[in-house]
N, C-alpha and C. Protein backbone atom coordinates (compact mmCIF):
# COMPACT_ATOMS: atom_id res chain seq x y z
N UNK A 1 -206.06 263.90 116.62
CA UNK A 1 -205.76 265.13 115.93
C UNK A 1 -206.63 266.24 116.52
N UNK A 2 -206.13 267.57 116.82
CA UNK A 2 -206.96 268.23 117.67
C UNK A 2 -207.88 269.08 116.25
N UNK A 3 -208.67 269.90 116.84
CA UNK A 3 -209.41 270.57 115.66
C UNK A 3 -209.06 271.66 115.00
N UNK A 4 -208.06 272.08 115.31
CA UNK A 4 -207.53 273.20 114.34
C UNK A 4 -206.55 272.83 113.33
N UNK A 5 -206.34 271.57 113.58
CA UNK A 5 -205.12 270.89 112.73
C UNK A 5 -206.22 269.74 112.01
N UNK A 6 -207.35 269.75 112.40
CA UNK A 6 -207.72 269.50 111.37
C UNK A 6 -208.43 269.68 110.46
N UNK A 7 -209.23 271.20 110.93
CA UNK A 7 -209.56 271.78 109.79
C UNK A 7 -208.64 272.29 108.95
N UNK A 8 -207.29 272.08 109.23
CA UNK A 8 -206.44 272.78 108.26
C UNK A 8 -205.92 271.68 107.23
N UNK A 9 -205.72 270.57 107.46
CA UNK A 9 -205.62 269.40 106.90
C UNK A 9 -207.29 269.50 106.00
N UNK A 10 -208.09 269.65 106.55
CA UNK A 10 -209.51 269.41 105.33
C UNK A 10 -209.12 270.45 104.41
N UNK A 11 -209.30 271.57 104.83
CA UNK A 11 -209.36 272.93 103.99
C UNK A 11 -208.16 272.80 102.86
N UNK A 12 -206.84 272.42 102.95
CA UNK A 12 -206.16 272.23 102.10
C UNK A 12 -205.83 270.71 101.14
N UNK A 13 -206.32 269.93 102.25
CA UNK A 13 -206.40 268.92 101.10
C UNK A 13 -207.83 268.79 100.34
N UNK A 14 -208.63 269.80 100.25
CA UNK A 14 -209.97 269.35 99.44
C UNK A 14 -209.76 270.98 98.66
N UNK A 15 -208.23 271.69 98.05
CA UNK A 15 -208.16 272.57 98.14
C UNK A 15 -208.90 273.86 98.00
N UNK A 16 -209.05 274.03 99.87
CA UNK A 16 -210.13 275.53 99.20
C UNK A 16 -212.00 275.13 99.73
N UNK A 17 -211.73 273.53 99.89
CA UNK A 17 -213.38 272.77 99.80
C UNK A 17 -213.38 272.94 98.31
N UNK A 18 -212.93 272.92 97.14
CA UNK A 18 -212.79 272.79 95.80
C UNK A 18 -213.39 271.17 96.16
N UNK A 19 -212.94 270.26 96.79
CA UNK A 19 -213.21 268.74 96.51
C UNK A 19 -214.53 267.96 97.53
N UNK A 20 -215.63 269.61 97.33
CA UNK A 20 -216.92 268.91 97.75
C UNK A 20 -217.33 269.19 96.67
N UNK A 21 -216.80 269.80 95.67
CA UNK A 21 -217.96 270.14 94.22
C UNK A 21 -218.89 268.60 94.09
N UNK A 22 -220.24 269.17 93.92
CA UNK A 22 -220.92 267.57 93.39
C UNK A 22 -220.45 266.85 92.38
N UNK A 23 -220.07 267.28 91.29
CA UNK A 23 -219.26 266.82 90.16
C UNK A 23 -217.95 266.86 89.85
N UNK A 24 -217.05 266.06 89.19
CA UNK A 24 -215.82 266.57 89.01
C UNK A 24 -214.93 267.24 89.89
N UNK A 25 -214.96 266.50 90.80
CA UNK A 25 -214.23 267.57 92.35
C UNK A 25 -212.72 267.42 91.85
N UNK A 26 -212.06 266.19 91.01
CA UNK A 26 -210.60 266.40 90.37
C UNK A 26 -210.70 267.16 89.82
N UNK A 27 -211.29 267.85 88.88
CA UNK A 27 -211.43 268.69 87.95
C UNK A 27 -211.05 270.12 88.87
N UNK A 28 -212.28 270.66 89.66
CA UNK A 28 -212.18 271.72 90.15
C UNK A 28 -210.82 271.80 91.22
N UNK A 29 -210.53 271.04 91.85
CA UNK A 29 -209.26 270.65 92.19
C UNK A 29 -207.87 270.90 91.38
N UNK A 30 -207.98 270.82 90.17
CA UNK A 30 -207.22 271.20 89.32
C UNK A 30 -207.04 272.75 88.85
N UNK A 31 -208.00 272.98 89.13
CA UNK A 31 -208.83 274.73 88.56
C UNK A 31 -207.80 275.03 89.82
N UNK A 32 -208.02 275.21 90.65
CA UNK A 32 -207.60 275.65 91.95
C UNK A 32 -205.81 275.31 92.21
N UNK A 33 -205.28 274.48 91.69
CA UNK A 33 -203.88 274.62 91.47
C UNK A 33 -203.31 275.12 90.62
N UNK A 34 -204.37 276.01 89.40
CA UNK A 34 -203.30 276.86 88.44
C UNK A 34 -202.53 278.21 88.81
N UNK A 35 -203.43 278.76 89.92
CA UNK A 35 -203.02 280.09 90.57
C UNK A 35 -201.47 279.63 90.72
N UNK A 36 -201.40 278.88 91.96
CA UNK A 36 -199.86 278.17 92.15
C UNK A 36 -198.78 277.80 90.93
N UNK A 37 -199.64 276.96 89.78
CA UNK A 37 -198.58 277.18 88.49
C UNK A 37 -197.84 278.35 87.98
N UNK A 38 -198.86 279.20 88.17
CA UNK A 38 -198.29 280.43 87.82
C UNK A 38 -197.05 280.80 88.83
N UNK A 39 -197.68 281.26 90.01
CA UNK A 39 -196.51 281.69 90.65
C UNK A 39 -195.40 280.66 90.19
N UNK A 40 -195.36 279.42 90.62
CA UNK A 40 -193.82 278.76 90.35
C UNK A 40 -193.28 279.02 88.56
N UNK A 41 -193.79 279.47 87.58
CA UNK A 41 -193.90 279.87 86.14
C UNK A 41 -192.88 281.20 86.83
N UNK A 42 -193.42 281.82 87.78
CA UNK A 42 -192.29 283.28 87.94
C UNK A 42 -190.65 283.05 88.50
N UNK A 43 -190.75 281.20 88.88
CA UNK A 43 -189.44 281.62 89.63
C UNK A 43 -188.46 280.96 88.42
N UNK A 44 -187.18 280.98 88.87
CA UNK A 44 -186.08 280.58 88.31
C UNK A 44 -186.26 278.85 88.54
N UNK A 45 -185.93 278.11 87.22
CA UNK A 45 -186.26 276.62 87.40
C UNK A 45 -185.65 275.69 89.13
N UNK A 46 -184.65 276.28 89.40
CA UNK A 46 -184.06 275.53 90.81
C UNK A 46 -185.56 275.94 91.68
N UNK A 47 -185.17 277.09 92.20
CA UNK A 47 -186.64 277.39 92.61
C UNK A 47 -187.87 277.12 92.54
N UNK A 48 -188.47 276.66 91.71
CA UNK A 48 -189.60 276.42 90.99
C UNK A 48 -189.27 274.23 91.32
N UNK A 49 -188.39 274.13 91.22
CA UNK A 49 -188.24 272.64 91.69
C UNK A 49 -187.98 272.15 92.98
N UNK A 50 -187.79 273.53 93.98
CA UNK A 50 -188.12 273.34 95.55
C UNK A 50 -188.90 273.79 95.74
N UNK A 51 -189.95 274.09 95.47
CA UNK A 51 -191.25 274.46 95.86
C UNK A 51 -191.83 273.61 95.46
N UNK A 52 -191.39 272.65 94.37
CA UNK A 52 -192.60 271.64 93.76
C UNK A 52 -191.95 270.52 94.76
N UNK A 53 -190.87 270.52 95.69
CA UNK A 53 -191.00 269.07 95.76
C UNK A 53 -191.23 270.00 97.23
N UNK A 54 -191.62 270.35 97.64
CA UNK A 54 -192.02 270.78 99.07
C UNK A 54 -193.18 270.70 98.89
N UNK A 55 -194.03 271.11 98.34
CA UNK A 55 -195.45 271.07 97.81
C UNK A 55 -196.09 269.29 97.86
N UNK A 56 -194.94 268.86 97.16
CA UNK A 56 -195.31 267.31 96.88
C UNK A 56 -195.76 266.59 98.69
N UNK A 57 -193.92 266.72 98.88
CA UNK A 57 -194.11 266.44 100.36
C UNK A 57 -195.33 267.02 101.15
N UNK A 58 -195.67 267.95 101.17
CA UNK A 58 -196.83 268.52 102.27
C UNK A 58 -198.12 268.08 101.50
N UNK A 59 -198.43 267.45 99.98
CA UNK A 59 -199.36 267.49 99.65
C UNK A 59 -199.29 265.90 100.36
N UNK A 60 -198.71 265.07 100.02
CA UNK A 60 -198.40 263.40 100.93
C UNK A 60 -198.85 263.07 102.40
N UNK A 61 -198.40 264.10 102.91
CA UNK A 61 -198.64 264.49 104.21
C UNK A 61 -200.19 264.42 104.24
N UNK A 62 -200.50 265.74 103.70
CA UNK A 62 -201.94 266.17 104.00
C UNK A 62 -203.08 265.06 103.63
N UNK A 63 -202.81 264.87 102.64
CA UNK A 63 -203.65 263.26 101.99
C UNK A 63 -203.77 261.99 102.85
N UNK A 64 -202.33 262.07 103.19
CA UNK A 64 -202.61 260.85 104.20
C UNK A 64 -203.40 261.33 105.35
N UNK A 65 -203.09 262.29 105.85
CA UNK A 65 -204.00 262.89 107.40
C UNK A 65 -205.74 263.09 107.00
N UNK A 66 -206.08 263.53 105.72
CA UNK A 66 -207.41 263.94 105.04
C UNK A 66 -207.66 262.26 105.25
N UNK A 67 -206.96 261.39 105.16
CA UNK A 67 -207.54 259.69 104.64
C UNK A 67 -208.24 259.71 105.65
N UNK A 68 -207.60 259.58 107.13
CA UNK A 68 -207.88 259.79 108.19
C UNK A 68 -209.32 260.38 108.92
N UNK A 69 -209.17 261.71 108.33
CA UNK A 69 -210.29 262.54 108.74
C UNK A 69 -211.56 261.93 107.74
N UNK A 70 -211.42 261.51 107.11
CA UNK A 70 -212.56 261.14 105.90
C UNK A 70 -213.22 259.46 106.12
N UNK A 71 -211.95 258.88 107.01
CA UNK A 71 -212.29 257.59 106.84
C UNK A 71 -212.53 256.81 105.46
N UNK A 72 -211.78 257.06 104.59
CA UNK A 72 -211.72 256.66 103.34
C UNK A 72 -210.53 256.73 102.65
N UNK A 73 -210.01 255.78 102.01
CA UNK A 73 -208.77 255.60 101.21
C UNK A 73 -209.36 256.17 99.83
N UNK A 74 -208.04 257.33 99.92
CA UNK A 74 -208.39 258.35 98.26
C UNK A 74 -209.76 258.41 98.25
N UNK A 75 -210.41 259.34 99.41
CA UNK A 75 -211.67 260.11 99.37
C UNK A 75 -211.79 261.05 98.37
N UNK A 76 -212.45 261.12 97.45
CA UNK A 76 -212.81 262.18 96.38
C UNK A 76 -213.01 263.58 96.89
N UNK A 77 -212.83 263.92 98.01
CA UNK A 77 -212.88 264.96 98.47
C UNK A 77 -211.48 265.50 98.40
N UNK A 78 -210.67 264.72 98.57
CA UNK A 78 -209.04 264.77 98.62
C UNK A 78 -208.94 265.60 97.29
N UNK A 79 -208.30 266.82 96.93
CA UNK A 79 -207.89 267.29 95.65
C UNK A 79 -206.24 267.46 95.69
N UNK A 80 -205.84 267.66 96.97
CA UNK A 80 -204.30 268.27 96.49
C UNK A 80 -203.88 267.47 95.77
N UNK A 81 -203.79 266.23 95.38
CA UNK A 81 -203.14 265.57 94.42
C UNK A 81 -203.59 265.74 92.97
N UNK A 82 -204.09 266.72 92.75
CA UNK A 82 -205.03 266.84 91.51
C UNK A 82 -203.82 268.36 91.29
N UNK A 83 -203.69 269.05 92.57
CA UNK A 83 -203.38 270.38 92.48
C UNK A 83 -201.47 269.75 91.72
N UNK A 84 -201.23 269.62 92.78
CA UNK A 84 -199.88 268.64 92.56
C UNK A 84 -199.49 268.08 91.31
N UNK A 85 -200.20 267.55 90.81
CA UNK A 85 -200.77 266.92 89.37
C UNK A 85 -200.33 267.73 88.11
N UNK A 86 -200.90 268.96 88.69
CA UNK A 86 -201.06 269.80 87.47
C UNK A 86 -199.87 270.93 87.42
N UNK A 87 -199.53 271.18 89.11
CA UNK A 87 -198.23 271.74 88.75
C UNK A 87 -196.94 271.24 88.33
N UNK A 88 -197.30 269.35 88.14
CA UNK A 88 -196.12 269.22 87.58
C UNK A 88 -196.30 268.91 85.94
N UNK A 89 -197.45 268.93 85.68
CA UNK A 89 -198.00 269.65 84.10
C UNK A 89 -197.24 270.33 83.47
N UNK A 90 -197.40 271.22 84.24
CA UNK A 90 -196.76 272.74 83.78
C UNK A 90 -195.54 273.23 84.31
N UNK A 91 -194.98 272.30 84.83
CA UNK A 91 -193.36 272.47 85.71
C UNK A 91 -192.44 273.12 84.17
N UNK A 92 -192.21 274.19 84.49
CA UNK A 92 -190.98 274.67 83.10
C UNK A 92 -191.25 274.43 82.07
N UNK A 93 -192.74 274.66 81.88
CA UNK A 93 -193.31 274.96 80.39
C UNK A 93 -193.63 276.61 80.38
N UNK A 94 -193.69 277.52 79.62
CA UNK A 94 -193.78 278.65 79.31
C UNK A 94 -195.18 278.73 79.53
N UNK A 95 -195.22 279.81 80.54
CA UNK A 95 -196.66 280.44 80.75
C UNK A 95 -197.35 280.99 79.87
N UNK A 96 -198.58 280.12 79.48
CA UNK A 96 -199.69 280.87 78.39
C UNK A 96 -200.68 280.68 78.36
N UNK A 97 -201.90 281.26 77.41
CA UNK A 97 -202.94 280.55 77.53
C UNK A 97 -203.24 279.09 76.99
N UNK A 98 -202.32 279.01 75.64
CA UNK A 98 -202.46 277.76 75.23
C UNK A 98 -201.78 276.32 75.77
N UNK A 99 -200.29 276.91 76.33
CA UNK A 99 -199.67 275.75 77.05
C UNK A 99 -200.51 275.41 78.48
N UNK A 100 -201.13 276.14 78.95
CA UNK A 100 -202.17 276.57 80.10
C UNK A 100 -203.55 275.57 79.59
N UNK A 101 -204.32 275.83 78.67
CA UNK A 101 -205.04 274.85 78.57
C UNK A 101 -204.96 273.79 78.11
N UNK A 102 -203.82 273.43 77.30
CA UNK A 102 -203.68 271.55 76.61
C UNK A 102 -203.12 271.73 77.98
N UNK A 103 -202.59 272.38 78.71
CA UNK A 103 -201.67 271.41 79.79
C UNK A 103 -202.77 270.80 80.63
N UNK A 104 -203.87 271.72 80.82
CA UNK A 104 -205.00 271.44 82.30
C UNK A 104 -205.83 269.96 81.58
N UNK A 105 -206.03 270.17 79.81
CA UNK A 105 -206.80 268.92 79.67
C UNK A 105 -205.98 268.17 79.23
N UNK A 106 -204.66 268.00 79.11
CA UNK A 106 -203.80 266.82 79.13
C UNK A 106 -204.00 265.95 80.42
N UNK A 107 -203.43 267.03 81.67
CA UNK A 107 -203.52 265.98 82.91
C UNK A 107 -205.02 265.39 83.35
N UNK A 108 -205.63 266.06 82.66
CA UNK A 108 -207.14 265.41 83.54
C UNK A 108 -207.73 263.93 82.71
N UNK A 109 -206.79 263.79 81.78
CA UNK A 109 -206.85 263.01 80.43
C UNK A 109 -206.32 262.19 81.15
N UNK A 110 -205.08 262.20 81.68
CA UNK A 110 -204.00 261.69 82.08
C UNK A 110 -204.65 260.88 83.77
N UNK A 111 -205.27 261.75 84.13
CA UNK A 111 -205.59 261.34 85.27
C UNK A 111 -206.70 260.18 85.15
N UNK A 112 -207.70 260.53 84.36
CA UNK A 112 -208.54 259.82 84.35
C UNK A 112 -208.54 258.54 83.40
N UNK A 113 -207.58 258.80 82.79
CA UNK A 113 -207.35 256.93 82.21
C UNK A 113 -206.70 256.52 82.35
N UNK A 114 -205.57 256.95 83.46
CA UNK A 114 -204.25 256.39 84.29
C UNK A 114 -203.84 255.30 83.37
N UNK A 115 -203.04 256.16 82.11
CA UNK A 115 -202.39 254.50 81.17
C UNK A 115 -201.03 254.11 82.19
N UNK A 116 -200.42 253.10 81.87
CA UNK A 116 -199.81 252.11 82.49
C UNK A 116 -198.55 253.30 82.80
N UNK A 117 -198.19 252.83 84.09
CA UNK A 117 -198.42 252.15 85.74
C UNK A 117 -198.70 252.89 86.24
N UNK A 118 -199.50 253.86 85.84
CA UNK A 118 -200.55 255.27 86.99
C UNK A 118 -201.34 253.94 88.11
N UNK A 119 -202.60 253.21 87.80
CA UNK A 119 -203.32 252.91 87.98
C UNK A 119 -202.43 251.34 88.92
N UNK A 120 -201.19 251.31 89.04
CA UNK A 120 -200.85 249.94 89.86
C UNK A 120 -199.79 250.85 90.95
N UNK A 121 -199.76 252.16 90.49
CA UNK A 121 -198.95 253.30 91.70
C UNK A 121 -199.85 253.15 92.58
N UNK A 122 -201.27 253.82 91.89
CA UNK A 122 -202.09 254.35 92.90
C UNK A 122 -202.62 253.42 93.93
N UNK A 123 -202.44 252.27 93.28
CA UNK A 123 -202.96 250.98 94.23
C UNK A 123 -201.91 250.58 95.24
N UNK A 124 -200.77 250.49 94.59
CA UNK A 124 -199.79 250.16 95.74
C UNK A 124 -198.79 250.58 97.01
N UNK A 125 -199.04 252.21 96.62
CA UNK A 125 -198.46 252.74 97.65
C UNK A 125 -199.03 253.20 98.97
N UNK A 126 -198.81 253.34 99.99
CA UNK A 126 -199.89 253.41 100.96
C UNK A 126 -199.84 254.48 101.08
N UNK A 127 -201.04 255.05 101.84
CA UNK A 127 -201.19 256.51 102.46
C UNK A 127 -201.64 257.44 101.63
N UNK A 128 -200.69 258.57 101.86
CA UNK A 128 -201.23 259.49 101.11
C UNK A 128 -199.80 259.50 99.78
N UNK A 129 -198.88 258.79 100.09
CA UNK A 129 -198.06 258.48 98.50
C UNK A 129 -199.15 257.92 97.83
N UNK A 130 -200.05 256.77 98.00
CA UNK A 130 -200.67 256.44 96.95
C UNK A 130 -201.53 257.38 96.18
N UNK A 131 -202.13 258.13 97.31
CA UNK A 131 -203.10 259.26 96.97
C UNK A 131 -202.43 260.22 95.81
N UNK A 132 -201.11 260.63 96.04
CA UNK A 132 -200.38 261.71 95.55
C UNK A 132 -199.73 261.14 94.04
N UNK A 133 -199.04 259.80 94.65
CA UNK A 133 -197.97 259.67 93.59
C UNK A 133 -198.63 259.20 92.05
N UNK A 134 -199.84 258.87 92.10
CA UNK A 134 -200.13 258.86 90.91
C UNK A 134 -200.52 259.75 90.26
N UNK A 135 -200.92 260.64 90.91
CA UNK A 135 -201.02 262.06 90.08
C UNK A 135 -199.68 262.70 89.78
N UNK A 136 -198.99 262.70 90.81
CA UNK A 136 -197.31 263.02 90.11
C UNK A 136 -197.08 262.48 88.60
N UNK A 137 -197.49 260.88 88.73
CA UNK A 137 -197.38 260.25 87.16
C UNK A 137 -197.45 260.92 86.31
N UNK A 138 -199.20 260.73 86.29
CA UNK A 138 -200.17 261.76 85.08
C UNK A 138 -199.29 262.98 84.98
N UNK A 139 -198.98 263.61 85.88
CA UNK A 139 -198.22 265.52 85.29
C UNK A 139 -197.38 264.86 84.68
N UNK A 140 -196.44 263.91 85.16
CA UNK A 140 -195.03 263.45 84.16
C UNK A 140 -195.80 263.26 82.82
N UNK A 141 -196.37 262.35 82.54
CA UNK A 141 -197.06 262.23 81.51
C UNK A 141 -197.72 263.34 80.74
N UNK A 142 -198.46 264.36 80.95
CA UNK A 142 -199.07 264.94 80.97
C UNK A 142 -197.98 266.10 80.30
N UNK A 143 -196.76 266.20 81.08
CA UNK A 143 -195.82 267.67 80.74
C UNK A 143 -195.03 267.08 79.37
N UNK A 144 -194.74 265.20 79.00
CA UNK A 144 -194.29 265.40 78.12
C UNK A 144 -195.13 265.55 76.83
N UNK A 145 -196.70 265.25 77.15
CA UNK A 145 -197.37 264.94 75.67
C UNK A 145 -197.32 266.86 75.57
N UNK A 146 -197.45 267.56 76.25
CA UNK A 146 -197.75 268.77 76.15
C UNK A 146 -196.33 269.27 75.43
N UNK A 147 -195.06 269.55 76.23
CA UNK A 147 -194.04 269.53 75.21
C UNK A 147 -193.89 269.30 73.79
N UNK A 148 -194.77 267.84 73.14
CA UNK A 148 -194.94 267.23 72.17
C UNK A 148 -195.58 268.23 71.48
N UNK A 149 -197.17 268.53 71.82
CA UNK A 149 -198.15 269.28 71.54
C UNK A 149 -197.08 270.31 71.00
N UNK A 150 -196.74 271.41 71.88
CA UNK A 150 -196.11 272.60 71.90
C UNK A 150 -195.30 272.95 70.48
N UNK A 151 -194.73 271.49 70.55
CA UNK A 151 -193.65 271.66 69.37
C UNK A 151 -194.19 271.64 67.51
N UNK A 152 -194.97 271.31 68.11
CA UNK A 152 -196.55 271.39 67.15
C UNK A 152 -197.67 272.88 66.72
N UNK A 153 -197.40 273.61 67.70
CA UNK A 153 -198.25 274.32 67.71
C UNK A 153 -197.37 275.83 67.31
């Protein structure tokens, strides 16, 4: 991989260097994909569902190439799947502050206790699907408890 392709592969899969924070680098990783929620919050739902699965794809991509550069399977430095995560959180939920924050600590909820089959995705798929697709989970998860929430609130 030459070096401009792969600082561009680091810089976006640790989005931003968001995923050298000493602590919680999913977390801040997450912080750093709400800008993007928003924008896809402005488009029309078709729209807003090709950008998320283009996003997905290039986030797969990048994860697997970051594995690479890191020498580590699902290096904690890796965030786009955190970013990814969260925009599908908030995929065609109404932009706010409150659907905005149960949504950010739903998925990180979601992420971090990977209930069943987050945690046998993440193990079994190779590359950077494994890296990615379990965070895809968690947002699935994540967008319906929030829905739930919503209907509540």
């Amino acid at each position: 991989m030459h070096k401009i392709q792969q600082k561009f592969v680091v810089v976006l899969a640790t989005g931003f260097y968001s995923g050298y924070a000493p602590i919680a680098s999913g977390t801040f990783g997450t912080v750093v994909g709400l800008p993007f929620c928003y924008l896809l919050s402005r488009l029309d739902p078709f729209e807003a569902m090709l950008y998320m699965v283009f996003f997905a794809g290039l986030a797969v991509w990048l994860a697997g190439e970051a594995e690479k550069v890191f020498e580590e399977k699902d290096s904690g430095l890796i965030v786009i799947d955190e970013m990814v995560g969260v925009l599908v959180t908030l995929l065609f939920i109404p932009w706010g502050i409150k659907s905005v924050v149960v949504g950010f600590f739903l998925f990180r909820l979601m992420d971090i206790v990977k209930p069943f089959p987050i945690r046998r995705l993440e193990r079994s798929l190779p590359g950077g699907w494994g890296v990615v697709g379990d965070d895809v989970l968690a947002g699935v998860y994540a967008n319906v408890a929030l829905r739930v929430v919503m209907a509540f609130l």
